[in-house]
PDB file of N, CA and C in Angstrom:
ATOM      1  N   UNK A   1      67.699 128.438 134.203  1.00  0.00           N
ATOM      2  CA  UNK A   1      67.032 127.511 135.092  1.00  0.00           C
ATOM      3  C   UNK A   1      66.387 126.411 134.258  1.00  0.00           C
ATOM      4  N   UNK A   2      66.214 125.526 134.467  1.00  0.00           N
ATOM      5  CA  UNK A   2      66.019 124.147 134.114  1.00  0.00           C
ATOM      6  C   UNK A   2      64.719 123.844 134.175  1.00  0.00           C
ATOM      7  N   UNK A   3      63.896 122.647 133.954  1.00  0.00           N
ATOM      8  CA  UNK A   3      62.252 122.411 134.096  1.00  0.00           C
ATOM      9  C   UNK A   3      62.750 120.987 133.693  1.00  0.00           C
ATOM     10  N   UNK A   4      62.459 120.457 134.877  1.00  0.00           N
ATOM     11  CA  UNK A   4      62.220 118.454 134.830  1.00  0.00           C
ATOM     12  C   UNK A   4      60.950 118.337 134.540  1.00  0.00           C
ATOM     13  N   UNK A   5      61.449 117.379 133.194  1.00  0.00           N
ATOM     14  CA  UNK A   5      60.113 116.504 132.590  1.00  0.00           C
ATOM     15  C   UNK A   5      60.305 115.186 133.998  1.00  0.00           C
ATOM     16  N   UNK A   6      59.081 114.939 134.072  1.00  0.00           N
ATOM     17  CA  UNK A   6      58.708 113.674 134.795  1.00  0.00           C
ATOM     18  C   UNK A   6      57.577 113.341 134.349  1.00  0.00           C
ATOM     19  N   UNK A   7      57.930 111.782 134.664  1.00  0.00           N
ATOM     20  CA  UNK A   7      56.575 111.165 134.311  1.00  0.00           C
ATOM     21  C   UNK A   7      55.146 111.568 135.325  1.00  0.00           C
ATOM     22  N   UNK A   8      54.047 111.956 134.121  1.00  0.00           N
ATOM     23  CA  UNK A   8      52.848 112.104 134.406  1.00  0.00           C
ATOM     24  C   UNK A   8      52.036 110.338 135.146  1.00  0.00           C
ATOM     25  N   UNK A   9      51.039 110.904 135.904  1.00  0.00           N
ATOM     26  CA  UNK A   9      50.049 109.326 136.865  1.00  0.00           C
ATOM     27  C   UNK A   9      49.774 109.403 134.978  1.00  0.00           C
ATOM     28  N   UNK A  10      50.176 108.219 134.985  1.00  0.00           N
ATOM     29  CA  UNK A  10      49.469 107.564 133.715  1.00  0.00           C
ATOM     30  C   UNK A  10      47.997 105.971 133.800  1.00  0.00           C
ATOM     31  N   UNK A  11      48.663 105.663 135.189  1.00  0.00           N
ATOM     32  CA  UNK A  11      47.609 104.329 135.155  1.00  0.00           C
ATOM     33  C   UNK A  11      47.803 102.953 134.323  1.00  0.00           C
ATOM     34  N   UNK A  12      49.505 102.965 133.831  1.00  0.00           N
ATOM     35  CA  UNK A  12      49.572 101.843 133.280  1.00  0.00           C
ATOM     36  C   UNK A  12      50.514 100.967 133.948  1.00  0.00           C
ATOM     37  N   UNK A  13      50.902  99.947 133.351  1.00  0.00           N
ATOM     38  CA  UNK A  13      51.885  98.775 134.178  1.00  0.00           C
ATOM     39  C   UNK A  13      52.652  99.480 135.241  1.00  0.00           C
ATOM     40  N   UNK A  14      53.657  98.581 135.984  1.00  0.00           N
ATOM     41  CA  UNK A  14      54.321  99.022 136.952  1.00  0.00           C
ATOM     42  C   UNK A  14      56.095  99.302 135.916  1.00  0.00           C
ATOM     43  N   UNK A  15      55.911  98.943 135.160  1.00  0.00           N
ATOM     44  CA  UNK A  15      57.303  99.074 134.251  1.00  0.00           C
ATOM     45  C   UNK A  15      56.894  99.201 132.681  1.00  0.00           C
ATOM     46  N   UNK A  16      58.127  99.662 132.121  1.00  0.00           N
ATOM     47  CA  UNK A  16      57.487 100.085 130.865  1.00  0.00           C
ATOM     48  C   UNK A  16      59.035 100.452 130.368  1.00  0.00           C
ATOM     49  N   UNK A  17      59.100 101.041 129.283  1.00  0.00           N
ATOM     50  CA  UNK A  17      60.637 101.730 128.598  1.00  0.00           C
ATOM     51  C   UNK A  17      60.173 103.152 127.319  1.00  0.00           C
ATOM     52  N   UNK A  18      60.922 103.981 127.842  1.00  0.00           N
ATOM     53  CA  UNK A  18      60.874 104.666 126.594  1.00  0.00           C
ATOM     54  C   UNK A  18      61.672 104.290 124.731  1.00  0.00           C
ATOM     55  N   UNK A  19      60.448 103.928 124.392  1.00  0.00           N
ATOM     56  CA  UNK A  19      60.664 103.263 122.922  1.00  0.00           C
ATOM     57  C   UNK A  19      60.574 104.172 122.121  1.00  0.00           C
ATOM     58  N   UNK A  20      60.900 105.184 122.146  1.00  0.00           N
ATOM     59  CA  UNK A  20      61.174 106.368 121.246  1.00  0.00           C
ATOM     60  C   UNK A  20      61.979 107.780 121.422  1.00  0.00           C
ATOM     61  N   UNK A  21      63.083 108.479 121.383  1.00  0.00           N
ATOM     62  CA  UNK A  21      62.851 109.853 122.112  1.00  0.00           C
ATOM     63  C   UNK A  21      63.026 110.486 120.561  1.00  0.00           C
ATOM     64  N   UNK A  22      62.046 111.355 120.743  1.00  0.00           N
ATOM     65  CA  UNK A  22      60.909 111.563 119.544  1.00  0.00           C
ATOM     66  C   UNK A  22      62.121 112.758 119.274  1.00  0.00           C
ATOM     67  N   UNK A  23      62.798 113.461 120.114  1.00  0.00           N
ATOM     68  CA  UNK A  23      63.360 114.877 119.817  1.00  0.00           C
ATOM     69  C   UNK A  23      64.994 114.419 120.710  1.00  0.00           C
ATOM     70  N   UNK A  24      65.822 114.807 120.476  1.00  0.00           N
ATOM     71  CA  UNK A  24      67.345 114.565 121.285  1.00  0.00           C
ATOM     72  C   UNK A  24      67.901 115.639 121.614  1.00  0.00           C
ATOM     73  N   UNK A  25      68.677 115.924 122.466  1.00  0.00           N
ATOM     74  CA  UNK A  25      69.534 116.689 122.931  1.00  0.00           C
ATOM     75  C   UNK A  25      70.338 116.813 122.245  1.00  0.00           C
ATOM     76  N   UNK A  26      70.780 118.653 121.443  1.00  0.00           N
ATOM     77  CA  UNK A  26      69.667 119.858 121.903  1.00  0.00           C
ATOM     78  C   UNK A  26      69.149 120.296 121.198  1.00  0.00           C
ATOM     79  N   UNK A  27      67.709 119.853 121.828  1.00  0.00           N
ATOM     80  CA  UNK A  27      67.028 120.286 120.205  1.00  0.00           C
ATOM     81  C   UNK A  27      65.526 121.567 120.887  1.00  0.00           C
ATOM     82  N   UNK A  28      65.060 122.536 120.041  1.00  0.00           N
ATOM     83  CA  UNK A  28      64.187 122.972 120.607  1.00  0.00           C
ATOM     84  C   UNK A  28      62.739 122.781 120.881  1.00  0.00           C
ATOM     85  N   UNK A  29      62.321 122.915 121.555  1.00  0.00           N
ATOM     86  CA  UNK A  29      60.469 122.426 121.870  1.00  0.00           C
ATOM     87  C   UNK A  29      60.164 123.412 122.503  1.00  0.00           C
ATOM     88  N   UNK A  30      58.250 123.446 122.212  1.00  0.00           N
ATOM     89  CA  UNK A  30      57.510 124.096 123.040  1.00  0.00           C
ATOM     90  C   UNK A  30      56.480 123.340 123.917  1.00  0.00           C
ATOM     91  N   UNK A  31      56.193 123.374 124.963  1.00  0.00           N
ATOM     92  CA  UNK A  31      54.960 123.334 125.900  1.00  0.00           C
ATOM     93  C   UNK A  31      54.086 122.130 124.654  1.00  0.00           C
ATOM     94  N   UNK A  32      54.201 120.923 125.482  1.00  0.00           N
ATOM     95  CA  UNK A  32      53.053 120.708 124.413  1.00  0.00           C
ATOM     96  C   UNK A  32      54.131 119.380 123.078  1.00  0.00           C
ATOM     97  N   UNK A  33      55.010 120.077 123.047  1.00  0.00           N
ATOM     98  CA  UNK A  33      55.475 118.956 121.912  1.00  0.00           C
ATOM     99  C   UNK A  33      55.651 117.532 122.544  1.00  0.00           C
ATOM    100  N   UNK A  34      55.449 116.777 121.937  1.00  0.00           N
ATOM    101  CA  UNK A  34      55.691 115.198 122.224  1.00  0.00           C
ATOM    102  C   UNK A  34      57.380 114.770 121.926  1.00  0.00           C
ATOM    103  N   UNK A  35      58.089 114.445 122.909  1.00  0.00           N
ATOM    104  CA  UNK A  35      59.416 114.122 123.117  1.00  0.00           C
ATOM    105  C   UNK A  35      60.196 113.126 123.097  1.00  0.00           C
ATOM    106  N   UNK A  36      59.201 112.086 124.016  1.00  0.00           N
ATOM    107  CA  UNK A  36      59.055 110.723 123.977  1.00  0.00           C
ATOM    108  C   UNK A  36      58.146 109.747 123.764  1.00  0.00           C
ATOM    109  N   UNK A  37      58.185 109.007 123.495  1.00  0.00           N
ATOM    110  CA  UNK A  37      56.995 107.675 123.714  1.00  0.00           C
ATOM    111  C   UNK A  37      57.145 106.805 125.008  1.00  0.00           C
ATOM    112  N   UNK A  38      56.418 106.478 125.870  1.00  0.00           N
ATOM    113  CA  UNK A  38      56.718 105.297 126.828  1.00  0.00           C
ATOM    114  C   UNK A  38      55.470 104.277 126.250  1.00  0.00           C
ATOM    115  N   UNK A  39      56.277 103.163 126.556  1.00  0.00           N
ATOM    116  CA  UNK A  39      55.550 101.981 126.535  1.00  0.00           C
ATOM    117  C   UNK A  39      55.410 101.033 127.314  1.00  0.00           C
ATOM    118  N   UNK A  40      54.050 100.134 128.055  1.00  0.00           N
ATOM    119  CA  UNK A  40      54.162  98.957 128.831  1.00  0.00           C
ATOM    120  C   UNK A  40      53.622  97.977 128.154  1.00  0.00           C
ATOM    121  N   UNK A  41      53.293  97.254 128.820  1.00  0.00           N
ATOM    122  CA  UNK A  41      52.282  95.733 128.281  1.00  0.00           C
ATOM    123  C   UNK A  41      51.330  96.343 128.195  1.00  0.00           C
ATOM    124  N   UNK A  42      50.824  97.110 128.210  1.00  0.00           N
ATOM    125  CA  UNK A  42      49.227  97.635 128.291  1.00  0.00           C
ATOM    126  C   UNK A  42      49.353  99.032 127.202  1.00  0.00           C
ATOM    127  N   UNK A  43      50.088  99.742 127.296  1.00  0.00           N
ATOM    128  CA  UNK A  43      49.617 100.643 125.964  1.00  0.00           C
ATOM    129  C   UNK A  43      50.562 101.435 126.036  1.00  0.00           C
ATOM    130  N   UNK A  44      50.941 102.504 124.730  1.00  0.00           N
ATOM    131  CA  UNK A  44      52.050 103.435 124.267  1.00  0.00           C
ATOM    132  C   UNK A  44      51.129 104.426 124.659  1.00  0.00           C
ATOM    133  N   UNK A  45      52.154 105.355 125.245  1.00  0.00           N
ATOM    134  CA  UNK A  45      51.913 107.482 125.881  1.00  0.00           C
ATOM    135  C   UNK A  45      53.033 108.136 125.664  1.00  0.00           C
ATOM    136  N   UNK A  46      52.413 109.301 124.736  1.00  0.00           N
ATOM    137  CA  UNK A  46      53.116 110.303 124.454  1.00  0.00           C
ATOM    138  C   UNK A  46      53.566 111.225 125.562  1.00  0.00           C
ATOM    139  N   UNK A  47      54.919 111.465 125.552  1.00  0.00           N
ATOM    140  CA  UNK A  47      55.068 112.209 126.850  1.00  0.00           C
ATOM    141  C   UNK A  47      55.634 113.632 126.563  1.00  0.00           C
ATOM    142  N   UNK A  48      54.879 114.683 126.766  1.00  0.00           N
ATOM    143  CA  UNK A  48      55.207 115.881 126.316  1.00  0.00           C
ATOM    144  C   UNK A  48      56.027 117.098 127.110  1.00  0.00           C
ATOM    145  N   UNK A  49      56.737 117.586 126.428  1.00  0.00           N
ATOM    146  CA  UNK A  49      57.142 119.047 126.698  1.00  0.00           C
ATOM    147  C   UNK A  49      56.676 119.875 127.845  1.00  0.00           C
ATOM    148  N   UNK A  50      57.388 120.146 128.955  1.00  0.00           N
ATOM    149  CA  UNK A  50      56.398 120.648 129.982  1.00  0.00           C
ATOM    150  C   UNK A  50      56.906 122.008 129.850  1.00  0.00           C
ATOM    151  N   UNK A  51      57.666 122.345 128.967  1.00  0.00           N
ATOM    152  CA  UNK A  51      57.913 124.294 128.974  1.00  0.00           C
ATOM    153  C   UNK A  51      58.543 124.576 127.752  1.00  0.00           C
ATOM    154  N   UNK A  52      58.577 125.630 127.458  1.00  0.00           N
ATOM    155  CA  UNK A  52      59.057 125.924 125.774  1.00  0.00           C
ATOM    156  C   UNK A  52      61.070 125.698 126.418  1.00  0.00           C
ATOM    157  N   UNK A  53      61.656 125.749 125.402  1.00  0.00           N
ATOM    158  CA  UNK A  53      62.886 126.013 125.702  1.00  0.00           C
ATOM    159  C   UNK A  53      63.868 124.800 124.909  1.00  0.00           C
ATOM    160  N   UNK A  54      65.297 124.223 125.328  1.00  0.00           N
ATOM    161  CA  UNK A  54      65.617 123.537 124.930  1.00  0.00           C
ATOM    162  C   UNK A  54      65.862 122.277 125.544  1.00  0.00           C
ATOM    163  N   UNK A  55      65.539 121.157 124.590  1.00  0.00           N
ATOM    164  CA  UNK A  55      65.358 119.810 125.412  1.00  0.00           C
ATOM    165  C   UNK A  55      67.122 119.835 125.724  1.00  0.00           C
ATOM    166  N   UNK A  56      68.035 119.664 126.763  1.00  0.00           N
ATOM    167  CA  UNK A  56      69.131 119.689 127.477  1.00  0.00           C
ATOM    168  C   UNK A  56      69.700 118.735 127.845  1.00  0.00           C
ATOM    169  N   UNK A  57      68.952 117.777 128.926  1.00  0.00           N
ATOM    170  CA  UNK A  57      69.356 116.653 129.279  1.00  0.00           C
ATOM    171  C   UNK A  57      67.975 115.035 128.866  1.00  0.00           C
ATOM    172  N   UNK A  58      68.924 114.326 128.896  1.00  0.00           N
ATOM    173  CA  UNK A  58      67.824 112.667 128.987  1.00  0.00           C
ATOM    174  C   UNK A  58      68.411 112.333 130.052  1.00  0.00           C
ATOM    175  N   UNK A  59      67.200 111.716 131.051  1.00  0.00           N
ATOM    176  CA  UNK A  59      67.846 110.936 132.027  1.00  0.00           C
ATOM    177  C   UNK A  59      67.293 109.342 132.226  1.00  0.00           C
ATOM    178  N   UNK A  60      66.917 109.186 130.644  1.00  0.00           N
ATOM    179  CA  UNK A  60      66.574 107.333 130.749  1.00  0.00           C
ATOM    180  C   UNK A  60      67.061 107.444 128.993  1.00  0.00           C
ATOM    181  N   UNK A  61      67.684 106.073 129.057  1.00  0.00           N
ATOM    182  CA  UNK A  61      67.837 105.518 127.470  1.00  0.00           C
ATOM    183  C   UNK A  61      66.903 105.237 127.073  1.00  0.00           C
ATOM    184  N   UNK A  62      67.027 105.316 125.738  1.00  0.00           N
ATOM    185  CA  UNK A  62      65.763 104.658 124.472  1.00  0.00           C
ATOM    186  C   UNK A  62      66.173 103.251 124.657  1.00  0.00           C
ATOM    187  N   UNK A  63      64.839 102.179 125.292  1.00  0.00           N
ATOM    188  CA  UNK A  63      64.831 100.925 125.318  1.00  0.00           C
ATOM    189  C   UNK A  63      65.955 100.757 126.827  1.00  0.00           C
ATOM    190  N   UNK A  64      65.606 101.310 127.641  1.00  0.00           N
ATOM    191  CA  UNK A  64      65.821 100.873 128.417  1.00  0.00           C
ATOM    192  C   UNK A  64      64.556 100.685 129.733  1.00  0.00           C
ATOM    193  N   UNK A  65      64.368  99.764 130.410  1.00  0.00           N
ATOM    194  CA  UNK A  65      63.204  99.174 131.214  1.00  0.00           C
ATOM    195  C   UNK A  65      63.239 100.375 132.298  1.00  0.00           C
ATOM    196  N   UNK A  66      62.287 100.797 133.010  1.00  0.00           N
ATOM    197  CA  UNK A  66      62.056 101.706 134.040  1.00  0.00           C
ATOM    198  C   UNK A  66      61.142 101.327 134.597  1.00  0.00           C
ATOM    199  N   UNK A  67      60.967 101.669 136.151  1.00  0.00           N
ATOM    200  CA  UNK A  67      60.018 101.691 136.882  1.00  0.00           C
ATOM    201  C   UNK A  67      58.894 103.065 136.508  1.00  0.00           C
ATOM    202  N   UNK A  68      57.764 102.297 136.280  1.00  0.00           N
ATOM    203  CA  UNK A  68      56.694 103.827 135.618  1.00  0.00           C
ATOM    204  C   UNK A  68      56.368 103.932 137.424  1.00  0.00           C
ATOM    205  N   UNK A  69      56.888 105.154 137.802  1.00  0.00           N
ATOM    206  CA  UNK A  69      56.500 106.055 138.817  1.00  0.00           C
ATOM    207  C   UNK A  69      56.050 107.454 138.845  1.00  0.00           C
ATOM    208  N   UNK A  70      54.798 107.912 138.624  1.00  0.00           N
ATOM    209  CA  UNK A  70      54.811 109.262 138.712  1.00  0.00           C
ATOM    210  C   UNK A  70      55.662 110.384 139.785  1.00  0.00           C
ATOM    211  N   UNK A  71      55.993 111.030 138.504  1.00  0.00           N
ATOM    212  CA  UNK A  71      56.720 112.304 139.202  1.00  0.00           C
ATOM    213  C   UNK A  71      58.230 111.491 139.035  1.00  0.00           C
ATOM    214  N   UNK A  72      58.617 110.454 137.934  1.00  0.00           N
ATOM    215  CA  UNK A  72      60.134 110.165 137.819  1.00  0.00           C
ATOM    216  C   UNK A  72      60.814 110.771 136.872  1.00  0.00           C
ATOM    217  N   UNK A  73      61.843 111.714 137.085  1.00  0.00           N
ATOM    218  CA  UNK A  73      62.556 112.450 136.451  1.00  0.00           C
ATOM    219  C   UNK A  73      62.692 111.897 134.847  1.00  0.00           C
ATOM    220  N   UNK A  74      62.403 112.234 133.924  1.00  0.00           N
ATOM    221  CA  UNK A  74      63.199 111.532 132.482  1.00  0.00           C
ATOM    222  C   UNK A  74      63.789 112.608 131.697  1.00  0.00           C
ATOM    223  N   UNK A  75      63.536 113.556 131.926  1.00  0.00           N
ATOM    224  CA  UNK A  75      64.677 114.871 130.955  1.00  0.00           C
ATOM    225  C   UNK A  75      64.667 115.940 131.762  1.00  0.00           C
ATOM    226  N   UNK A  76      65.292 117.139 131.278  1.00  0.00           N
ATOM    227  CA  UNK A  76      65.384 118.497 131.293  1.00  0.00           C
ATOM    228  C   UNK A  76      65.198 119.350 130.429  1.00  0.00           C
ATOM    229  N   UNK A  77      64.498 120.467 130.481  1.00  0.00           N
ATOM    230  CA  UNK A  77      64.338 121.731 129.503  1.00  0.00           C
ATOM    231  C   UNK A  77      65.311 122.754 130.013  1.00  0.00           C
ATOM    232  N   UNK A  78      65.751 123.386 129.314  1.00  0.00           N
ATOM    233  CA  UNK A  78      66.651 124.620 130.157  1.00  0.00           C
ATOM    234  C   UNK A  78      66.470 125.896 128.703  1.00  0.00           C
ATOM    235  N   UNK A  79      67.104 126.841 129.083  1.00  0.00           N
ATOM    236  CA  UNK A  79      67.193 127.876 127.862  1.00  0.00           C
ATOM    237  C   UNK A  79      68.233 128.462 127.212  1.00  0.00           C
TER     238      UNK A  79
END
């Protein structure tokens, strides 16, 4: 079974891009590790690991523009 990372209410711009993915598919993490970076006009957030297991899927490119919506899908953990 799987565990979607989504973006956390962060409180910043309405758009932004992930300018980093800190770890790639498939690589392992726990709860807690930092995966990606997002960035807007207003400031860089670490976006972390929401379950131990293996990072599986990306579902946004590095440097590509996104709508920052909480609760928007950007990876998968699976085991």
């Amino acid at each position: 079974m799987a565990t979607i990372v989504r973006l956390p209410k962060l409180g910043l711009s309405d758009r932004g891009e992930i300018v980093d993915w800190v770890v790639s598919p498939p690589a392992d993490v726990v709860e807690g590790d930092v995966i990606a970076i997002l960035e807007s006009d207003k400031s860089a957030v670490d976006i972390e690991a929401t379950a131990d297991g293996t990072l599986i899927a990306t579902y946004v490119d590095e440097g590509e523009e996104i709508e920052i919506e909480p609760g928007r899908p950007i990876a998968a953990i699976g085991s």
